[in-house]
Protein backbone atom coordinates (compact mmCIF):
# COMPACT_ATOMS: atom_id res chain seq x y z
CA UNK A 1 66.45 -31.22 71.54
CA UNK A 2 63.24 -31.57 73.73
CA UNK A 3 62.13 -34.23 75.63
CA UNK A 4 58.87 -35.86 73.67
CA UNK A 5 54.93 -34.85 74.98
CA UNK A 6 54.59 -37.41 78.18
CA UNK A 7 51.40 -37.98 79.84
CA UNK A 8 51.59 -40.28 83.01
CA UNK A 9 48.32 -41.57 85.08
CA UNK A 10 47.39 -39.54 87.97
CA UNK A 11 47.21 -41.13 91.64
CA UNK A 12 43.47 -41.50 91.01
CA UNK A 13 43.60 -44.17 89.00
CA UNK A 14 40.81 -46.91 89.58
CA UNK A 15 41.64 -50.43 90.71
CA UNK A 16 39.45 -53.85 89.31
CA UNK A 17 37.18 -55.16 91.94
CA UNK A 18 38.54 -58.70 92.98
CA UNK A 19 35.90 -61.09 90.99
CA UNK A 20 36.07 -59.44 87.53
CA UNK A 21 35.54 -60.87 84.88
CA UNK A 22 39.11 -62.01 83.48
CA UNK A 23 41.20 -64.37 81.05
CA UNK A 24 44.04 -66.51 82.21
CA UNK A 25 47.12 -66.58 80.04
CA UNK A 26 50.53 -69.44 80.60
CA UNK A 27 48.97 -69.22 83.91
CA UNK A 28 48.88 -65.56 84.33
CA UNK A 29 45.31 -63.90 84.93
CA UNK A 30 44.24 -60.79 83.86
CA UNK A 31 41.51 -59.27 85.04
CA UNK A 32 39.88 -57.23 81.67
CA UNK A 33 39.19 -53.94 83.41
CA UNK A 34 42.63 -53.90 84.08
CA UNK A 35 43.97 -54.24 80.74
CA UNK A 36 44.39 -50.86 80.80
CA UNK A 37 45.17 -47.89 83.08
CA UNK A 38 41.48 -46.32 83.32
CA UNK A 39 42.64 -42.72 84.43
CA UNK A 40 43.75 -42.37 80.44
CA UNK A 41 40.16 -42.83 79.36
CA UNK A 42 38.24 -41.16 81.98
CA UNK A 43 35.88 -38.65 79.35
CA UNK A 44 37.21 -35.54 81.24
CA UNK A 45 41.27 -35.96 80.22
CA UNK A 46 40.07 -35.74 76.67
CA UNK A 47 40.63 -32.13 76.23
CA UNK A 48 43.99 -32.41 78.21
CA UNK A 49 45.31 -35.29 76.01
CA UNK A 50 44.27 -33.95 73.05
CA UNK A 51 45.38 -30.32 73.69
CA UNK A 52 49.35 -31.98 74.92
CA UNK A 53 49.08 -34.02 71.42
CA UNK A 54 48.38 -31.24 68.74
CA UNK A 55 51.02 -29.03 71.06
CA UNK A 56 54.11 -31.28 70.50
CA UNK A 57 56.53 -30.52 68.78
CA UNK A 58 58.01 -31.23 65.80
CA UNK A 59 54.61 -32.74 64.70
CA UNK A 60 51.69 -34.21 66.67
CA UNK A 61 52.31 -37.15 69.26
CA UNK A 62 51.97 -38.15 72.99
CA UNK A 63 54.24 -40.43 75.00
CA UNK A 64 51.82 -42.76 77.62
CA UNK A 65 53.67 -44.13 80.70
CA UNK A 66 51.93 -47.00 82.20
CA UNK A 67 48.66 -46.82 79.62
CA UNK A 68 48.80 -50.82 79.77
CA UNK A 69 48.81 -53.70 82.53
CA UNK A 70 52.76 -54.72 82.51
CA UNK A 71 51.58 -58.36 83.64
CA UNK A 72 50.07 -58.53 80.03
CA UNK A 73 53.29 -56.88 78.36
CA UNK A 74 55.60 -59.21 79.56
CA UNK A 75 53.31 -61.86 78.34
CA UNK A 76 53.13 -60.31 74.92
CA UNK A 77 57.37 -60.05 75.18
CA UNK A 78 57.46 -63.62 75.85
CA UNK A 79 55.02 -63.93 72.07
CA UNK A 80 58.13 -63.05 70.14
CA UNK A 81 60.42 -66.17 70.29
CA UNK A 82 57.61 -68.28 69.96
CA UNK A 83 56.79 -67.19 66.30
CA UNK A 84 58.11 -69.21 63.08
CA UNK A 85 61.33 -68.17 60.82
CA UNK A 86 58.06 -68.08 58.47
CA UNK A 87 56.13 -65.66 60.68
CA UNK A 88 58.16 -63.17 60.02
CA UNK A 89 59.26 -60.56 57.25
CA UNK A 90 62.81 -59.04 57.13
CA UNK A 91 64.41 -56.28 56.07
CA UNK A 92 67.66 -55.43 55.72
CA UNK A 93 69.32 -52.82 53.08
CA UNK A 94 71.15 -49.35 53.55
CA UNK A 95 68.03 -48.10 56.02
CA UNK A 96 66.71 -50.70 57.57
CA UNK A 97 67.79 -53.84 59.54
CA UNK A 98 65.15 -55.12 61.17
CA UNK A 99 62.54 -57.95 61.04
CA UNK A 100 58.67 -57.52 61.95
CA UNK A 101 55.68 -60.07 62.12
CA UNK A 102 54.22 -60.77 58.63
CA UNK A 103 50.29 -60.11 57.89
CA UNK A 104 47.52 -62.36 59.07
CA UNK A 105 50.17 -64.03 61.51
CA UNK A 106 48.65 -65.95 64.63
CA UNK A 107 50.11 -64.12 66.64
CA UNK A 108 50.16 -65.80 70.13
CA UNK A 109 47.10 -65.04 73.04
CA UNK A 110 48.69 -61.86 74.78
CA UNK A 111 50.05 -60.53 71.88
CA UNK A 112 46.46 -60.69 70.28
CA UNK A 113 44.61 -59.70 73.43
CA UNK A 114 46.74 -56.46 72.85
CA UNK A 115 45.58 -55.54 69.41
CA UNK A 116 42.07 -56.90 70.68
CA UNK A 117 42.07 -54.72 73.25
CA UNK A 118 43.27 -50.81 71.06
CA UNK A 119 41.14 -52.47 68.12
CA UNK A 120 38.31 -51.87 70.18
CA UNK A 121 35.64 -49.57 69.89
CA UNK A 122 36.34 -47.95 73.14
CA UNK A 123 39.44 -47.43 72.25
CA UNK A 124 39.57 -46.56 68.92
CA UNK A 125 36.77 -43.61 70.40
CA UNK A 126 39.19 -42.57 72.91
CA UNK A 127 41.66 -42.23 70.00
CA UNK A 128 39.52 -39.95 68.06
CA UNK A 129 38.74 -37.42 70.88
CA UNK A 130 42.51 -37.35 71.80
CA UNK A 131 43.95 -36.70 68.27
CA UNK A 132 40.80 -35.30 66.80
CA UNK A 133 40.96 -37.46 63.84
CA UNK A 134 37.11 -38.65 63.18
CA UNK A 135 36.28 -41.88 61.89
CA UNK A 136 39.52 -44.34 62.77
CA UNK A 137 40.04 -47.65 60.62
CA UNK A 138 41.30 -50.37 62.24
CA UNK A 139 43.63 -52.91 60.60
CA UNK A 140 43.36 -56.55 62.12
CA UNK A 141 45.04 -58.38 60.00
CA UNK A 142 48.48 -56.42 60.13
CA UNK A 143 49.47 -54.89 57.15
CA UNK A 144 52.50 -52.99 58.77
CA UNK A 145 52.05 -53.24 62.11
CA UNK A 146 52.75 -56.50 64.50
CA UNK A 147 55.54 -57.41 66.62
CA UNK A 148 58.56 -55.70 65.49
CA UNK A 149 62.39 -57.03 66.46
CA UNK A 150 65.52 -54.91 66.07
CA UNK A 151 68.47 -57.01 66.61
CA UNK A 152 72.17 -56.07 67.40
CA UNK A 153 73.21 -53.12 64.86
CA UNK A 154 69.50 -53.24 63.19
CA UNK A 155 68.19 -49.34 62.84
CA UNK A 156 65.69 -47.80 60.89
CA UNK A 157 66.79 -44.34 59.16
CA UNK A 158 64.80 -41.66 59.37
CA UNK A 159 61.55 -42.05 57.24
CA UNK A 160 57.82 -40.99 56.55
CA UNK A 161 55.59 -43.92 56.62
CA UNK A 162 53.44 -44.87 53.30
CA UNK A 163 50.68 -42.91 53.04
CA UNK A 164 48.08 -45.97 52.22
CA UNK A 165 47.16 -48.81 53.06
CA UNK A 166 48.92 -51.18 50.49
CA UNK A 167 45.59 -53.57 49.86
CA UNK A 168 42.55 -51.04 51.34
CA UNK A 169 44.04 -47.98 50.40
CA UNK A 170 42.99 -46.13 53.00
CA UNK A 171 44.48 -43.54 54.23
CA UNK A 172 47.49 -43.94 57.15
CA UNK A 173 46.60 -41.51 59.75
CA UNK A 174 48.14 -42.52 62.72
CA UNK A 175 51.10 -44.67 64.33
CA UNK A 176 50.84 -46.00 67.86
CA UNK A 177 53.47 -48.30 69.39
CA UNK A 178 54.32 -50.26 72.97
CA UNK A 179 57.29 -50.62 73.85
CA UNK A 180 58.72 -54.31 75.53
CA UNK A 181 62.94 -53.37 76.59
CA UNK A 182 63.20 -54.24 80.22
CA UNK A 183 66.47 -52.28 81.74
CA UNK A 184 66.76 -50.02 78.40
CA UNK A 185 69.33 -47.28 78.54
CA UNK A 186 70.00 -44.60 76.30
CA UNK A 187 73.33 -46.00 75.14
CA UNK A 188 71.67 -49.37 74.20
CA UNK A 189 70.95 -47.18 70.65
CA UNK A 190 67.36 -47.60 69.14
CA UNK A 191 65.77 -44.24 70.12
CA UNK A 192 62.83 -43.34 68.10
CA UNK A 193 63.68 -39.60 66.58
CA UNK A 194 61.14 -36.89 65.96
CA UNK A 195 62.95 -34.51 63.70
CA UNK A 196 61.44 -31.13 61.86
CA UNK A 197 60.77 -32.07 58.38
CA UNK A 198 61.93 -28.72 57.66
CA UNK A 199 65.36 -28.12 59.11
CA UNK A 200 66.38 -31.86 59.05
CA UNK A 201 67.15 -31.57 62.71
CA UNK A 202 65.97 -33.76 65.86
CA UNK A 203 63.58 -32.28 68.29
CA UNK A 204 62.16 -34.91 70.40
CA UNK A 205 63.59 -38.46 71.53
CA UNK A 206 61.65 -41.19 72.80
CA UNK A 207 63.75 -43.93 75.09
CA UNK A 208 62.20 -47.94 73.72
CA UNK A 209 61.34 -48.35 77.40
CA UNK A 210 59.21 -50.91 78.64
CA UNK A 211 55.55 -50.28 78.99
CA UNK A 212 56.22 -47.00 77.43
CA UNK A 213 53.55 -46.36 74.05
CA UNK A 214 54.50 -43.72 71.79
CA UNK A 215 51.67 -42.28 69.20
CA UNK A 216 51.78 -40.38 66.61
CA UNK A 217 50.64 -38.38 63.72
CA UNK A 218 51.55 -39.61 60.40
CA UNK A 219 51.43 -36.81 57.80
CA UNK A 220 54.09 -36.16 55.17
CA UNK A 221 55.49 -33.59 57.85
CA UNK A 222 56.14 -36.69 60.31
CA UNK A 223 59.95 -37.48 59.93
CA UNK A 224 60.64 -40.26 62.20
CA UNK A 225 63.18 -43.33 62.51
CA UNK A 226 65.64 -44.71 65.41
CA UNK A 227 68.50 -44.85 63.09
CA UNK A 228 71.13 -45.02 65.78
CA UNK A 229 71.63 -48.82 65.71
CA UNK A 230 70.78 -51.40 68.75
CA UNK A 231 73.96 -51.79 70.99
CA UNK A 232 72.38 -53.53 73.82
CA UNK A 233 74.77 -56.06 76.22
CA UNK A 234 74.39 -59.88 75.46
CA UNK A 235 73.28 -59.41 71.85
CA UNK A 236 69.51 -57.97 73.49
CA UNK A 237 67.08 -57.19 71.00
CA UNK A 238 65.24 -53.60 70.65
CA UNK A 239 61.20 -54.89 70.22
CA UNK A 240 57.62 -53.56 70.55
CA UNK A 241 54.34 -54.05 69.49
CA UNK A 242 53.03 -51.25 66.35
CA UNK A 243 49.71 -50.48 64.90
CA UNK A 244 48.30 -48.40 62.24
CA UNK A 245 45.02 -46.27 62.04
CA UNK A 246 43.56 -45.56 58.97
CA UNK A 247 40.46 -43.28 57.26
CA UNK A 248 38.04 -43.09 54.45
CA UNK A 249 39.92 -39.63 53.01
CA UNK A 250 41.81 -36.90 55.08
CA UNK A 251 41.62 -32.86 54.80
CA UNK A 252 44.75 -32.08 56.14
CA UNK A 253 46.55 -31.05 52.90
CA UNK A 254 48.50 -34.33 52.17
CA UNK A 255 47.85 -35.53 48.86
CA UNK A 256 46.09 -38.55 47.69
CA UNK A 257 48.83 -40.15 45.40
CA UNK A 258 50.00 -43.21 46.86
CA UNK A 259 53.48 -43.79 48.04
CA UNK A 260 55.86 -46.03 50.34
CA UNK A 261 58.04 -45.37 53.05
CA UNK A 262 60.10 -42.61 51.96
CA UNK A 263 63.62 -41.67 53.06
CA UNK A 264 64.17 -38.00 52.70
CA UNK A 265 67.22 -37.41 54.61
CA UNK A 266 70.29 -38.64 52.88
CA UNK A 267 71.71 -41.89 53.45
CA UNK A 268 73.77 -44.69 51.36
CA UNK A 269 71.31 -46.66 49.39
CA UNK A 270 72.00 -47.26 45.84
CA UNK A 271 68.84 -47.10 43.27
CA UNK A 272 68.38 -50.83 43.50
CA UNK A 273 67.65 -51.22 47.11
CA UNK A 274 65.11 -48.13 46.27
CA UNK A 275 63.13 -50.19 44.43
CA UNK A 276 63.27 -53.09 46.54
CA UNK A 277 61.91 -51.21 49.31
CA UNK A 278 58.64 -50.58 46.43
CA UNK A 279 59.02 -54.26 45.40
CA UNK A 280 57.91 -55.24 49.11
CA UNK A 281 54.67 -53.81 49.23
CA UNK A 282 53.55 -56.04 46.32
CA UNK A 283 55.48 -58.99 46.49
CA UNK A 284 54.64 -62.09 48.81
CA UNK A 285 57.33 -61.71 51.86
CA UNK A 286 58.26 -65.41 51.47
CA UNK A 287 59.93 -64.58 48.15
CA UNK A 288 61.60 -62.26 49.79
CA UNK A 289 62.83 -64.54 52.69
CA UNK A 290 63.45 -67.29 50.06
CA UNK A 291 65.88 -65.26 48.04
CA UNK A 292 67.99 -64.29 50.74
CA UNK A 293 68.35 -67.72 51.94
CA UNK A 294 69.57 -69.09 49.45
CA UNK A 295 71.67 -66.09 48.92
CA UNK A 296 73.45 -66.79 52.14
CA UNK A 297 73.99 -70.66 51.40
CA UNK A 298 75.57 -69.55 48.53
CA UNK A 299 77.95 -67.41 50.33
């Protein structure tokens, strides 16, 4: 197993002048050119980033150390306990225990100054040149992405993501997450597998450290999970920030028929959690969240 494509900013990297223009947050200013780490979008690294990402193995990605200011990650950490019970939508069957923000959530300022800021259309340009992909969607209301929380013994098996946008239906071309775990270490569980689609067998490993952002190619070919399950000390929580990028059509091969998260490599589940998995995309999450409520009062 190989280590995962990892870019880190050169020594060269510019510094804000001291009266930029900036935004204070609980107190905390941030100056907006230094959001984030300008070496990664100076024009000339384009060929290098994007020659590193099509190169990885098992399947396009890049790993970015230090692509964002950590002053505004920990702010965007300290977002998650401030949502509602209702903010959020939770899964938990034979692949998944986990819980992640639910769409159109107001999120809080950092977190939002986040997606703001790789909504953008500098950004989403610097996106394009680096994975080649022409014509990124953006997707501000947070279909599938958000905050995401994996608490103690949560996992997520190994997967390929739906293929469409479940309301737009646009196609899902690429996954790019932030990670928030202060301290992580590889024992803590949680590690987000690349495996070969092919041989069923893990190739690349990517540690849920903080300020570490992990992007990737979503294809049918793009077998992915962290299915070892979160054994961090004093009941810690694995979380991170995710976002999707989407496109009018693809020509890559992958077919247009639409189709949910899909769990190719063998596991436990039992038809019915199958089709609750299906049920999700179309149902309102409160049902969800209602039902197992009163499931556990009835316990």
């Amino acid at each position: 197993m190989s280590e995962a494509s990892t870019l880190t900013p050169s020594s060269s990297a510019a510094t804000a002048q001291p009266n930029s223009d900036h935004v204070v947050i609980d107190g905390v200013s941030l100056a907006f050119d230094e959001i984030l780490n300008p070496d990664y979008l100076a024009p000339k690294r384009a060929a290098e980033l994007h020659d590193a990402f099509f190169n990885a193995k098992p399947f396009p990605h890049m790993v970015f150390e230090g692509l964002f200011n950590p002053r505004l990650l920990e702010l965007v950490l300290a977002d998650f306990d401030r949502l509602n019970w209702s903010d959020w939508r939770r899964y938990d069957n034979a692949n998944e225990l986990k819980r992640g923000s639910a769409p159109k959530t107001r999120l809080g300022n950092a977190s939002q100054l986040y997606f703001n800021t790789i909504y953008s259309g500098e950004f989403v340009e610097f996106l394009e040149k680096v994975t080649g992909i022409e014509g990124l969607v953006t997707d501000p209301e947070l279909f599938a992405g958000g905050l995401h929380d994996i608490p103690p013994g949560g996992k997520f098996a190994m997967h390929i993501d739906f293929n469409q946008h479940s309301v737009t239906k646009l196609d899902n071309r690429l996954v790019f997450i932030t990670y928030l775990n202060k301290d992580w270490r590889p024992e803590y569980g949680g590690g987000l597998e690349l495996w070969d689609v092919d041989t069923n067998e893990c190739v690349a490993n990517i540690e849920p450290v903080f300020g570490r952002t992990a992007m990737f190619y979503q294809s049918s070919k793009s077998l992915h999970g962290h299915p070892k399950p979160v054994n961090a000390p004093n009941g810690r929580h694995r979380r991170s920030a995710a976002a999707y990028f989407y496109s009018n059509g693809r020509s890559d091969g992958d077919g247009p028929e639409f189709h949910t998260t899909q769990f190719p490599v063998a596991t436990d589940a039992v038809e019915f959690e199958k089709l609750r998995n299906t049920l999700k995309y179309f149902v309102p999450p409160v049902l969800f969240d209602a039902a197992r409520k009163v499931k556990s009062l009835l316990r």
